[in-house]
N, C-alpha and C. Protein backbone atom coordinates (compact mmCIF):
# COMPACT_ATOMS: atom_id res chain seq x y z
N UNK A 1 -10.55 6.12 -53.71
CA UNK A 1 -10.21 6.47 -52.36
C UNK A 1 -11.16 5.72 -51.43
N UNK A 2 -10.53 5.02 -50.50
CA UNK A 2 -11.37 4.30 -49.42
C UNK A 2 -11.78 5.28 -48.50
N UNK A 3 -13.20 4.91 -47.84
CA UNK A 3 -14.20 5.60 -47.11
C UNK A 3 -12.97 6.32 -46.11
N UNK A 4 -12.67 5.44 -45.76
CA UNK A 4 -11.42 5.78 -44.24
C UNK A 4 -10.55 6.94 -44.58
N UNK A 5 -10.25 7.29 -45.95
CA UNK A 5 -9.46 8.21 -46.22
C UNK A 5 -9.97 9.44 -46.75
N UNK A 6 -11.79 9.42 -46.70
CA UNK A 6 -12.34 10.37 -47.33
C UNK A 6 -12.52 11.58 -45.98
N UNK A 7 -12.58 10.73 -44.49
CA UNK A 7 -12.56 11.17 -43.43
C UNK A 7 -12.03 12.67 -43.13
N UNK A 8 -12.50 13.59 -42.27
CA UNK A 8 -11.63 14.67 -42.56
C UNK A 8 -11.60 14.44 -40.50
N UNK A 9 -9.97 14.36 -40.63
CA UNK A 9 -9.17 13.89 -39.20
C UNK A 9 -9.28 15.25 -38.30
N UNK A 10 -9.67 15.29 -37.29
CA UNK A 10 -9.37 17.01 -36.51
C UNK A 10 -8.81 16.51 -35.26
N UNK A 11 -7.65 17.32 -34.64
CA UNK A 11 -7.39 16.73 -33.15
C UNK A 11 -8.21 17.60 -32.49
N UNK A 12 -8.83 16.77 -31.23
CA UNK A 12 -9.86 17.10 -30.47
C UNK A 12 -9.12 17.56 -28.96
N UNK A 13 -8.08 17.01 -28.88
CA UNK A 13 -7.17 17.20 -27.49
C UNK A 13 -6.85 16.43 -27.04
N UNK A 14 -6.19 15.91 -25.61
CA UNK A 14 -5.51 14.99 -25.42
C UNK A 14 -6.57 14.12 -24.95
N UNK A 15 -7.68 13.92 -24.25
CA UNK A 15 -9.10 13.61 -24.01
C UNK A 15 -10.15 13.68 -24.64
N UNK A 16 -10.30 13.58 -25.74
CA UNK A 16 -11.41 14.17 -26.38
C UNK A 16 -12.62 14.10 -25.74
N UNK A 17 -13.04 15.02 -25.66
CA UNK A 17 -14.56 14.99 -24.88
C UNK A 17 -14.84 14.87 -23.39
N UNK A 18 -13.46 15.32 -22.72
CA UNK A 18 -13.15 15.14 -21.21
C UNK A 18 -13.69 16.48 -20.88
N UNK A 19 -13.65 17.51 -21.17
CA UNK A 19 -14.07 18.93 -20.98
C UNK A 19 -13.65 19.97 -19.76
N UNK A 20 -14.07 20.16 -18.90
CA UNK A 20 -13.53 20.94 -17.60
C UNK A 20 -13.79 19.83 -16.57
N UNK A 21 -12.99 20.00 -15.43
CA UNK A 21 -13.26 19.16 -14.59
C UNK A 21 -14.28 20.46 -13.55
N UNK A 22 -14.70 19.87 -12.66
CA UNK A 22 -15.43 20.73 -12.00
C UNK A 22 -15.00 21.80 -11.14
N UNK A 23 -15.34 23.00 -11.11
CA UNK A 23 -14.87 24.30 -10.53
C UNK A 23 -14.22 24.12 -9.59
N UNK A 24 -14.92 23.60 -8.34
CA UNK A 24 -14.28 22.86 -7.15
C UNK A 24 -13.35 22.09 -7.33
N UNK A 25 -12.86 20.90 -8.01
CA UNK A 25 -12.08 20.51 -8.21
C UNK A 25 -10.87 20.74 -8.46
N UNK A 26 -11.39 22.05 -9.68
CA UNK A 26 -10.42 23.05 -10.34
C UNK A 26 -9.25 23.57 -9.15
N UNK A 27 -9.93 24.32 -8.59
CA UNK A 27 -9.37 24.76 -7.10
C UNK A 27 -8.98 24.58 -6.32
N UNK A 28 -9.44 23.21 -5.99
CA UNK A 28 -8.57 22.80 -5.06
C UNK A 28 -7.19 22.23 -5.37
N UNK A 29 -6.93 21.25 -6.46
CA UNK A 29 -5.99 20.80 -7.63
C UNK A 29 -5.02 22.44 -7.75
N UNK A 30 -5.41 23.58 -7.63
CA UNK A 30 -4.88 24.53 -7.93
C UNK A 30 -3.96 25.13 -6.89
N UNK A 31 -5.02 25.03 -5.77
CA UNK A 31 -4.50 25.38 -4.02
C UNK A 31 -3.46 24.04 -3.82
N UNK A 32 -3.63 23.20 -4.25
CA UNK A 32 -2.34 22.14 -4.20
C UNK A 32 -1.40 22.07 -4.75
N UNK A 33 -1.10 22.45 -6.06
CA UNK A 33 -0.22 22.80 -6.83
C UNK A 33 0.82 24.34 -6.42
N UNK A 34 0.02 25.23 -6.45
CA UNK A 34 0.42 26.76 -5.84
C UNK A 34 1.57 26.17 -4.43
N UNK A 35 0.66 25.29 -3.44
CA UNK A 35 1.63 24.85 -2.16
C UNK A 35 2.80 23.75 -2.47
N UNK A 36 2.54 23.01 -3.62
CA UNK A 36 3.66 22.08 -4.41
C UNK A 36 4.61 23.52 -4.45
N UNK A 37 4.39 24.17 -5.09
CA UNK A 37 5.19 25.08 -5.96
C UNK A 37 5.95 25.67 -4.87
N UNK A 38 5.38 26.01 -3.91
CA UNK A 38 6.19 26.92 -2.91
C UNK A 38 7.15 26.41 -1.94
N UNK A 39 6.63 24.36 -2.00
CA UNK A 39 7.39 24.16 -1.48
C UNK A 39 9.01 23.59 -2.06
N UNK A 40 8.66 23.33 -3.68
CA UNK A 40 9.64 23.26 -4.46
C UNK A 40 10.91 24.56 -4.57
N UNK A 41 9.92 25.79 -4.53
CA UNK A 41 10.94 26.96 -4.67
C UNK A 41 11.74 26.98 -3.37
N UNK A 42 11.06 26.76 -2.31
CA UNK A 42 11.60 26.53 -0.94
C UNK A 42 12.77 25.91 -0.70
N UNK A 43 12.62 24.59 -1.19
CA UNK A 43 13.51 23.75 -0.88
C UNK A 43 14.93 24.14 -2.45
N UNK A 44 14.36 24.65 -3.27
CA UNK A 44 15.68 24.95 -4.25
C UNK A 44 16.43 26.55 -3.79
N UNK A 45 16.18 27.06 -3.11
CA UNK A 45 16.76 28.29 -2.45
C UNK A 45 17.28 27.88 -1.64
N UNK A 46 17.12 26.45 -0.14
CA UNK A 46 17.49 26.56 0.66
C UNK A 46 19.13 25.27 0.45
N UNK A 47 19.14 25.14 -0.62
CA UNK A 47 20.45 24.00 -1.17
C UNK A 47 21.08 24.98 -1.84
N UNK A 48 22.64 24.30 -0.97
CA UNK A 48 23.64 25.35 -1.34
C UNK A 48 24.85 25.64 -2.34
N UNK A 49 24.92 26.60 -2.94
CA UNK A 49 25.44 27.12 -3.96
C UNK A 49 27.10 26.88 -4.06
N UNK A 50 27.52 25.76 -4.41
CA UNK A 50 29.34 25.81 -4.78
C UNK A 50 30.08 26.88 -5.33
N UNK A 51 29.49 27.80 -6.05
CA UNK A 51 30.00 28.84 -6.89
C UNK A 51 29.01 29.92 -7.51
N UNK A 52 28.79 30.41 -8.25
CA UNK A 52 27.80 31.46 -8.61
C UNK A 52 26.83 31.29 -8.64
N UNK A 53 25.71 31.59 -8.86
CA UNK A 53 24.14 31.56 -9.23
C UNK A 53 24.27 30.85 -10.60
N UNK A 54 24.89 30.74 -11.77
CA UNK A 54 24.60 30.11 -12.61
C UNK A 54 25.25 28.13 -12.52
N UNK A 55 25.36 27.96 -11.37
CA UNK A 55 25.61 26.35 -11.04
C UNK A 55 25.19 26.33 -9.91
N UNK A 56 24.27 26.78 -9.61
CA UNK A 56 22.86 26.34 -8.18
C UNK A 56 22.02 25.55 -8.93
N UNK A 57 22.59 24.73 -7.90
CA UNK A 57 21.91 23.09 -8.04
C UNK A 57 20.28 23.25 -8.01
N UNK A 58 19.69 24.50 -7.71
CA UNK A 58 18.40 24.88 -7.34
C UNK A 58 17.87 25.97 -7.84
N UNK A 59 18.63 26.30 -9.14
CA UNK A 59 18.38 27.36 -10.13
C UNK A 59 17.00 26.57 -11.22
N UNK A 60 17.24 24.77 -11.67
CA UNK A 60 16.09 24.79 -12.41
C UNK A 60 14.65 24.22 -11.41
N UNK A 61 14.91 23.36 -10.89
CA UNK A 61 13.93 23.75 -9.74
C UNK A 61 13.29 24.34 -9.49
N UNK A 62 13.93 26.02 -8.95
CA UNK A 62 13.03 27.63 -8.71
C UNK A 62 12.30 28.19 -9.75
N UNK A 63 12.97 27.43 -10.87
CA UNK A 63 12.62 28.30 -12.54
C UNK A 63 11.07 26.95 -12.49
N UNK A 64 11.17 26.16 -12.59
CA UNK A 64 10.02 24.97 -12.36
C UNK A 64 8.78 24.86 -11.77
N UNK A 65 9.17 25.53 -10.25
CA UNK A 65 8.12 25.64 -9.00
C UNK A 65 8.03 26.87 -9.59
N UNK A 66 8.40 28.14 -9.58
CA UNK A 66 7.84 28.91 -10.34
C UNK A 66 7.00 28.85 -11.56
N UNK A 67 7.47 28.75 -12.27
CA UNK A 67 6.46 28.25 -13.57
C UNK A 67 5.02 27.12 -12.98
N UNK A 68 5.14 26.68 -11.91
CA UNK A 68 4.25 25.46 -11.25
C UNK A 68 3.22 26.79 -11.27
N UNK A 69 3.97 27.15 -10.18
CA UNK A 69 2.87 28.18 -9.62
C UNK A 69 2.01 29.45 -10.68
N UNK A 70 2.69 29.54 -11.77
CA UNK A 70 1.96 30.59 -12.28
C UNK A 70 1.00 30.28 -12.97
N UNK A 71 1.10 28.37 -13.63
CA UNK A 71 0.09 27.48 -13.89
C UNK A 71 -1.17 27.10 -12.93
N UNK A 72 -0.67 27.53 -11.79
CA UNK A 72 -1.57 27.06 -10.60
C UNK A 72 -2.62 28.27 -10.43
N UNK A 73 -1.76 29.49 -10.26
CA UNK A 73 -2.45 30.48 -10.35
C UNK A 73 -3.72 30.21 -11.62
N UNK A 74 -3.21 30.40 -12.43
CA UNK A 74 -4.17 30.26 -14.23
C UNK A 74 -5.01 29.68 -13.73
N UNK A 75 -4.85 28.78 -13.53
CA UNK A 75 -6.22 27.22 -13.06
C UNK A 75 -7.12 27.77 -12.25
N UNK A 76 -6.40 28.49 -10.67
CA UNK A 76 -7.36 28.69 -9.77
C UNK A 76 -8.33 30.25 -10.51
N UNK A 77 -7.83 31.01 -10.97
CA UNK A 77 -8.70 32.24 -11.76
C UNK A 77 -9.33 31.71 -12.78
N UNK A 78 -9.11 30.52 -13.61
CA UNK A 78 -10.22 30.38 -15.02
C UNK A 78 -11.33 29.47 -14.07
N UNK A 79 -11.01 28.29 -12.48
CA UNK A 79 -12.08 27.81 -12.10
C UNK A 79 -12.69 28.68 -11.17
N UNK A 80 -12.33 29.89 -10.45
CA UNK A 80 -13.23 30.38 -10.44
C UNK A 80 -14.31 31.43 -10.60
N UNK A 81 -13.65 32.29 -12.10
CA UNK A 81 -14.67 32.58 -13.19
C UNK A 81 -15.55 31.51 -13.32
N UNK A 82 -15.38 30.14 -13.71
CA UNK A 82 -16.34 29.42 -14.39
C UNK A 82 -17.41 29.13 -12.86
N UNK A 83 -17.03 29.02 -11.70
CA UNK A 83 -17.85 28.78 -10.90
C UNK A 83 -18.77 30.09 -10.62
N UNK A 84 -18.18 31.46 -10.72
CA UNK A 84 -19.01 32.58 -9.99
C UNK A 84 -20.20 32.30 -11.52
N UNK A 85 -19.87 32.05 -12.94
CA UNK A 85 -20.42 31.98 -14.01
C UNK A 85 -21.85 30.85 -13.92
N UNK A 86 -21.15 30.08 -12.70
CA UNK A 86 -22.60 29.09 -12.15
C UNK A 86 -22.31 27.98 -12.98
N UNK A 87 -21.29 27.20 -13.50
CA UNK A 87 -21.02 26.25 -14.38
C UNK A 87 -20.45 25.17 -13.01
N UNK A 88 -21.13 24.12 -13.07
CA UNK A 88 -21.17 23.44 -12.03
C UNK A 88 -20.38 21.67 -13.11
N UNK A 89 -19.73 21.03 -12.43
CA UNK A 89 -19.33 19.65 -13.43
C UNK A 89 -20.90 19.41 -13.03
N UNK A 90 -21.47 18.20 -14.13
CA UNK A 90 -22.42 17.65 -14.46
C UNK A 90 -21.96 16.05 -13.72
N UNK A 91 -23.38 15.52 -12.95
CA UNK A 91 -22.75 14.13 -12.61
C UNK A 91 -22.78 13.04 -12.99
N UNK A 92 -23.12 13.33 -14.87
CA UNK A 92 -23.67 12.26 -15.33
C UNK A 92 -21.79 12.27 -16.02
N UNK A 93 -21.64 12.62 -15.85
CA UNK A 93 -20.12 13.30 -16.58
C UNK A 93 -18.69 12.40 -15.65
N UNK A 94 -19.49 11.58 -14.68
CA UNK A 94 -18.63 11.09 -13.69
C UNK A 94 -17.36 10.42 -14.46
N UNK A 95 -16.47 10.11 -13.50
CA UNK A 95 -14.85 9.43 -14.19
C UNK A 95 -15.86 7.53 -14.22
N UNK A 96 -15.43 7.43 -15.20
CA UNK A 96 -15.78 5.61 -15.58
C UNK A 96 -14.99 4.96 -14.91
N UNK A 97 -14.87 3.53 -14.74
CA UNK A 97 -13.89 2.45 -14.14
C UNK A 97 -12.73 2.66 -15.08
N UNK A 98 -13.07 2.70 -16.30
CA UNK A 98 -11.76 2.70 -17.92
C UNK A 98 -11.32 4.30 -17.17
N UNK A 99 -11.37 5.23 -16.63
CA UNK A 99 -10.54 6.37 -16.14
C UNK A 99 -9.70 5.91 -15.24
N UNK A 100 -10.11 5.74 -14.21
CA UNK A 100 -9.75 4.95 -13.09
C UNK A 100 -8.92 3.86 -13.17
N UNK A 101 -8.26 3.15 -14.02
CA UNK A 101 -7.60 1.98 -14.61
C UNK A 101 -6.80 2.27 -15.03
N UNK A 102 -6.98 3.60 -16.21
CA UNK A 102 -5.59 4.23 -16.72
C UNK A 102 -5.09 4.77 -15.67
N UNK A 103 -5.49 5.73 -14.68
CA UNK A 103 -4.88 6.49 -14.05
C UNK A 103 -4.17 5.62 -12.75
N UNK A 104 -4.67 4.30 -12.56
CA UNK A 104 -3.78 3.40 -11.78
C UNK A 104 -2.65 3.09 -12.29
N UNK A 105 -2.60 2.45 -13.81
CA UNK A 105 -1.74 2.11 -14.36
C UNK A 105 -1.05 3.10 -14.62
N UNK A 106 -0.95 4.35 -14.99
CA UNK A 106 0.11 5.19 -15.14
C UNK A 106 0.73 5.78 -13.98
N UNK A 107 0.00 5.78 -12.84
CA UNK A 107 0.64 5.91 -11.46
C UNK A 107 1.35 4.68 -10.99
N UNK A 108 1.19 3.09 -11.45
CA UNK A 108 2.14 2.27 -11.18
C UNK A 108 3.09 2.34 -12.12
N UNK A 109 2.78 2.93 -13.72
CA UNK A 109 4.10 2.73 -14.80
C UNK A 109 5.48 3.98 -13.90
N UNK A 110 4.30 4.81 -13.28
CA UNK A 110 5.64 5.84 -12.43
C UNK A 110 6.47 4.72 -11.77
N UNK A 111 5.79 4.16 -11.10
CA UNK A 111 6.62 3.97 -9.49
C UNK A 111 7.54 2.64 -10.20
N UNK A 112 7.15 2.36 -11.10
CA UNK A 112 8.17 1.67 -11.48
C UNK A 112 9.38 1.76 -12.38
N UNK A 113 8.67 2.94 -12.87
CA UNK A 113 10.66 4.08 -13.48
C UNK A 113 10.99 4.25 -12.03
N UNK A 114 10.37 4.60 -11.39
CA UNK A 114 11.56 5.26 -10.23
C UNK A 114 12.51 4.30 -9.96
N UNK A 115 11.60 3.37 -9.14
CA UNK A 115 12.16 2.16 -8.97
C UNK A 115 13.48 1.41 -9.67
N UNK A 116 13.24 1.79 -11.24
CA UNK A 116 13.90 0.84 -12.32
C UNK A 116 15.41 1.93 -12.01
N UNK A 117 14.82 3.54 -11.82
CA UNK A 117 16.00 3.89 -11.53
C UNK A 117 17.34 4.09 -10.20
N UNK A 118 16.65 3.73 -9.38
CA UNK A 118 17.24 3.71 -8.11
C UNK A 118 17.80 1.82 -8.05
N UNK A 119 17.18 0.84 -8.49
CA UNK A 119 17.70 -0.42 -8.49
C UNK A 119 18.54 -1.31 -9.92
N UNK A 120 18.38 -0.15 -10.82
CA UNK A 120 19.07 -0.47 -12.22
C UNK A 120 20.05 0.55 -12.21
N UNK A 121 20.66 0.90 -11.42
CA UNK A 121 21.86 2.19 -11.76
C UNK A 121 22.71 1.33 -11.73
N UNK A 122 23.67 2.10 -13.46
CA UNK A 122 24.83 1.95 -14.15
C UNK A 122 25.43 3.61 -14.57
N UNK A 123 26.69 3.09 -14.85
CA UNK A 123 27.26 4.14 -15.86
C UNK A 123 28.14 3.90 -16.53
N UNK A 124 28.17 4.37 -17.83
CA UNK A 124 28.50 3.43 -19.14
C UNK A 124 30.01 4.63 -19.40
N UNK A 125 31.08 5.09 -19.48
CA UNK A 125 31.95 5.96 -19.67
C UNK A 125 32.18 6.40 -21.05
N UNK A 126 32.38 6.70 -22.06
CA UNK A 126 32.87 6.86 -23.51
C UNK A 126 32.91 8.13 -24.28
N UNK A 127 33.51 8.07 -25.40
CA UNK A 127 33.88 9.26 -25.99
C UNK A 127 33.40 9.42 -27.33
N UNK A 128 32.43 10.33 -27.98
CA UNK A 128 32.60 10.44 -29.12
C UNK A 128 33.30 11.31 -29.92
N UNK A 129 33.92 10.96 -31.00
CA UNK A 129 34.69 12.32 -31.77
C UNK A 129 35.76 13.12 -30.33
N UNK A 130 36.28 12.36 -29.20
CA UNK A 130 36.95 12.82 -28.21
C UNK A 130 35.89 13.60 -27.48
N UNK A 131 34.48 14.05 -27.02
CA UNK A 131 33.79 14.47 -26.15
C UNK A 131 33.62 13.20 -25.38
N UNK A 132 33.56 13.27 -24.31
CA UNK A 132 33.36 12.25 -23.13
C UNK A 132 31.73 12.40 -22.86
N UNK A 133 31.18 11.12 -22.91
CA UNK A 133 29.69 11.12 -22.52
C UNK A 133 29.55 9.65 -21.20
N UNK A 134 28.39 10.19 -20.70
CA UNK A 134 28.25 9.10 -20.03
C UNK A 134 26.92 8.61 -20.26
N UNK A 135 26.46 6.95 -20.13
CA UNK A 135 25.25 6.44 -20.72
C UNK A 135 24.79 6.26 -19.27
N UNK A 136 23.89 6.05 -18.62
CA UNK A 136 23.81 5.46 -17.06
C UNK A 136 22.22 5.13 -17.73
N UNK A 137 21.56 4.38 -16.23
CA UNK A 137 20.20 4.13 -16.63
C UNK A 137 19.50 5.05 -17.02
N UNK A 138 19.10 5.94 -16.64
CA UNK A 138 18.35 7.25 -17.08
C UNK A 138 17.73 6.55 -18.44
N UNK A 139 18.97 6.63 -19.16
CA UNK A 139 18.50 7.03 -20.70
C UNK A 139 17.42 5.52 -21.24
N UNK A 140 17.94 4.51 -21.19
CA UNK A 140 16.88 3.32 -21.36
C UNK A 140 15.87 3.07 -20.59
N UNK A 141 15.72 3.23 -19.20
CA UNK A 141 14.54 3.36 -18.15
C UNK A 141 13.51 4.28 -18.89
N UNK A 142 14.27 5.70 -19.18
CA UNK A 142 13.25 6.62 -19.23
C UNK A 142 12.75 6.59 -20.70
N UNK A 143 13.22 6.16 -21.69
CA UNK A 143 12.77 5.98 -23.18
C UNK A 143 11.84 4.83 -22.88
N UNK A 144 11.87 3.91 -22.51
CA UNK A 144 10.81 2.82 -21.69
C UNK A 144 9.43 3.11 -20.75
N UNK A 145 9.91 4.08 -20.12
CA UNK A 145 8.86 4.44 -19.16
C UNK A 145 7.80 5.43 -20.44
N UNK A 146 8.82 6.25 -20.91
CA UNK A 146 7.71 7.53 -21.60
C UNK A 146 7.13 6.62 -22.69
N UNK A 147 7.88 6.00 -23.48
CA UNK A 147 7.20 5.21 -24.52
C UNK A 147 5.61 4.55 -24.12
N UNK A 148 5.69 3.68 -22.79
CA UNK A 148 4.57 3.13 -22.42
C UNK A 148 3.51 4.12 -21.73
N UNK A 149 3.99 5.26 -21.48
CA UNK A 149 2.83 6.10 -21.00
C UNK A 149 2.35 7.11 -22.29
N UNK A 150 3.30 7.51 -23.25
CA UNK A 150 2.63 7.80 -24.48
C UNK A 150 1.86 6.71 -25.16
N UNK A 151 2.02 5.18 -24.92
CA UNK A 151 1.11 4.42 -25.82
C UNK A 151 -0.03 4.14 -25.03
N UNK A 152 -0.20 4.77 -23.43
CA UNK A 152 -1.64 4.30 -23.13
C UNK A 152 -2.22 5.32 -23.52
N UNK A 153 -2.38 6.28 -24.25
CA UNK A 153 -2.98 7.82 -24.76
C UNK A 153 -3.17 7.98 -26.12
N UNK A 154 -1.94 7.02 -26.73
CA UNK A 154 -2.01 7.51 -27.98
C UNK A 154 -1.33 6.38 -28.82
N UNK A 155 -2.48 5.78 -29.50
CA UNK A 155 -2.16 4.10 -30.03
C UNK A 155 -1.90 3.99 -31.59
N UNK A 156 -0.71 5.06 -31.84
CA UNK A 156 -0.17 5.41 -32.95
C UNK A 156 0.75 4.04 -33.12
N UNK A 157 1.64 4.31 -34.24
CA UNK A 157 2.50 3.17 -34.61
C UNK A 157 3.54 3.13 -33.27
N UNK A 158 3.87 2.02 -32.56
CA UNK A 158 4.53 2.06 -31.93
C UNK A 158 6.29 2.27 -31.86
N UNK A 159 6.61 1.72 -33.01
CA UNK A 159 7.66 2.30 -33.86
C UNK A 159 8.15 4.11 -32.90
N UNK A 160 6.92 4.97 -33.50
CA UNK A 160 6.50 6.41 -33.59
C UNK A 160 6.87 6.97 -32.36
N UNK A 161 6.48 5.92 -31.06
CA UNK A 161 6.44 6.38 -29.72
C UNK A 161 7.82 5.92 -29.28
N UNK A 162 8.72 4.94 -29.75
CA UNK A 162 9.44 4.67 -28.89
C UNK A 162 10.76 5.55 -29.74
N UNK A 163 10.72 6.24 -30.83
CA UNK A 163 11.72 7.44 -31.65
C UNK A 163 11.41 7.89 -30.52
N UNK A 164 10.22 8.57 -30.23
CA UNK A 164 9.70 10.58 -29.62
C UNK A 164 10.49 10.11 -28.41
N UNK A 165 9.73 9.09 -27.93
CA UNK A 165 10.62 9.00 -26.44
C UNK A 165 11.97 8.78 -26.09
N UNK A 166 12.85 8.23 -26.79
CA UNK A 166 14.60 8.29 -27.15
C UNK A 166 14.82 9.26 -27.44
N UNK A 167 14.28 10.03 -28.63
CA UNK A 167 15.10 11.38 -28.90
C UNK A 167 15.01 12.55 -27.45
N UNK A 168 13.67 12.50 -26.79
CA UNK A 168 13.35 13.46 -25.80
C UNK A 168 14.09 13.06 -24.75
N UNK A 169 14.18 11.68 -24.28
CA UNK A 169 15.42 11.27 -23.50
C UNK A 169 16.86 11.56 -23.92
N UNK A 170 16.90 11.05 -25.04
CA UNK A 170 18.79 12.19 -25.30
C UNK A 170 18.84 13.21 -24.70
N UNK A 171 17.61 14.29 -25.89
CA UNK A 171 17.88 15.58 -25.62
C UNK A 171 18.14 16.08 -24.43
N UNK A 172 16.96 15.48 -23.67
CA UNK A 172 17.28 15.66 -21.90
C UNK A 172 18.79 15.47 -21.27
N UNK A 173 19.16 14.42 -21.87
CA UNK A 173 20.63 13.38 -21.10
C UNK A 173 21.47 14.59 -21.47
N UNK A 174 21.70 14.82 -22.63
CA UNK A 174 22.69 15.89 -23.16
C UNK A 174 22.55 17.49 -22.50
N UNK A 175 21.37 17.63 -22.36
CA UNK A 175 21.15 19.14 -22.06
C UNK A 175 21.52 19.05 -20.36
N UNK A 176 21.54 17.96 -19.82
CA UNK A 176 21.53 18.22 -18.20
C UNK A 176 23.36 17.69 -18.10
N UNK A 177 23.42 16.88 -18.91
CA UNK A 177 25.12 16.57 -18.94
C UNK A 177 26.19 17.57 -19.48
N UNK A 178 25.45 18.11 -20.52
CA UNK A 178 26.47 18.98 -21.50
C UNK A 178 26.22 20.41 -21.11
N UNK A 179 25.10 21.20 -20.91
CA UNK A 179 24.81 21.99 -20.69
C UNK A 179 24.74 22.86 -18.92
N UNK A 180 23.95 22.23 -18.26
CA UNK A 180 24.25 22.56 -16.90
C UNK A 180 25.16 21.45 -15.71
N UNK A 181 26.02 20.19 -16.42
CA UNK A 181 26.61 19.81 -16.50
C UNK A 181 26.13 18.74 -14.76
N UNK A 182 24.69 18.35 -14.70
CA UNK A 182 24.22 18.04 -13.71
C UNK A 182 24.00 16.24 -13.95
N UNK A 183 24.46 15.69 -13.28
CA UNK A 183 24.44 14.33 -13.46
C UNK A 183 22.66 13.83 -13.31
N UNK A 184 22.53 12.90 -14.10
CA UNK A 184 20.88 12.35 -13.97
C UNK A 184 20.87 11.30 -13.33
N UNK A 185 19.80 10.82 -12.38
CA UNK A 185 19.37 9.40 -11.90
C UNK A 185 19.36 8.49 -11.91
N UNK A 186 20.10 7.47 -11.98
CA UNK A 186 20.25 5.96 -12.63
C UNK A 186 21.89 5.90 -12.57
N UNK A 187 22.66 6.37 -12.30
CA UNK A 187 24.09 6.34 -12.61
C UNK A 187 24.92 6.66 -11.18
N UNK A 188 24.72 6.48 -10.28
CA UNK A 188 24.95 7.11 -8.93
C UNK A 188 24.71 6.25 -8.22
């Protein structure tokens, strides 16, 4: 057995060794999110309903900004336990230039799905087994986009990342087409 395999592997998290960000930080990130949230639920209550409550265009939305907010909540009560606790971020602990680089680049890999989807819209028509599906950009933009933001995190076989990200893009395409029967982005 080679040294490499005598290794005993543990996942550490998605950062290893990133730890809490600072109390203050915590909080405020939290007080921003909570007002994201309210203004998401806001705006999905105030778009209007064709037919029952179960085809409001603003049913997953409310379910979303809700769930935002109860995450927001969590955040703002565990930062500030940890602050009344006197746990202050450390400033030797600062974000590096290599933080700062990823977090550019994955804020430009965004703006350029969006982009890819508002200036690459198609829609592809077809049937399998007689169910009617439609392909539009969505589905290749977004297996593209997630693939490259799972490989700046996680520099597994690439193979690995671009399955997870197709299958999670189907699943998505199908569940918003087949299920709440809501057309996706790129096809319009």
């Amino acid at each position: 057995m080679s040294n490499t395999d005598a290794r005993k592997i543990e996942f550490e998290g998605e950062e290893a060794g990133a730890g809490f960000a600072s109390p203050g930080l915590d909080l405020f990130a939290a007080g921003f999110l909570l007002v994201l949230s309210m203004v998401v639920i806001g705006a999905s209550i105030a778009l209007p309903v064709p037919g029952d409550w179960t085809t409001a265009p603003g049913l997953l939305p409310l379910l979303t900004g809700a769930s935002l907010g109860v995450m927001a909540i969590l955040l703002g009560v565990s930062a500030w336990n940890r602050r009344r606790a006197g746990m202050v971020g450390d400033p030797a602990e600062a974000r590096s230039g290599a933080d700062d680089k990823r977090a550019a680049l994955l804020a430009g890999t965004i703006a350029i799905y969006i982009a890819a989807l508002q200036f690459l819209a198609f829609q592809v028509f077809f049937s399998v087994l007689g169910a009617p599906f439609v392909l539009s950009a969505f589905e290749p933009v977004t297996t593209i986009a997630l693939a490259a933001i799972i490989h700046m995190s996680w520099r597994g076989p690439l193979w690995i990342t671009v399955l997870i990200s197709a299958s999670w893009t189907l699943t998505l395409s199908l569940v918003f087409q087949k299920v709440f029967s809501i057309p996706l982005p790129g096809g319009f």
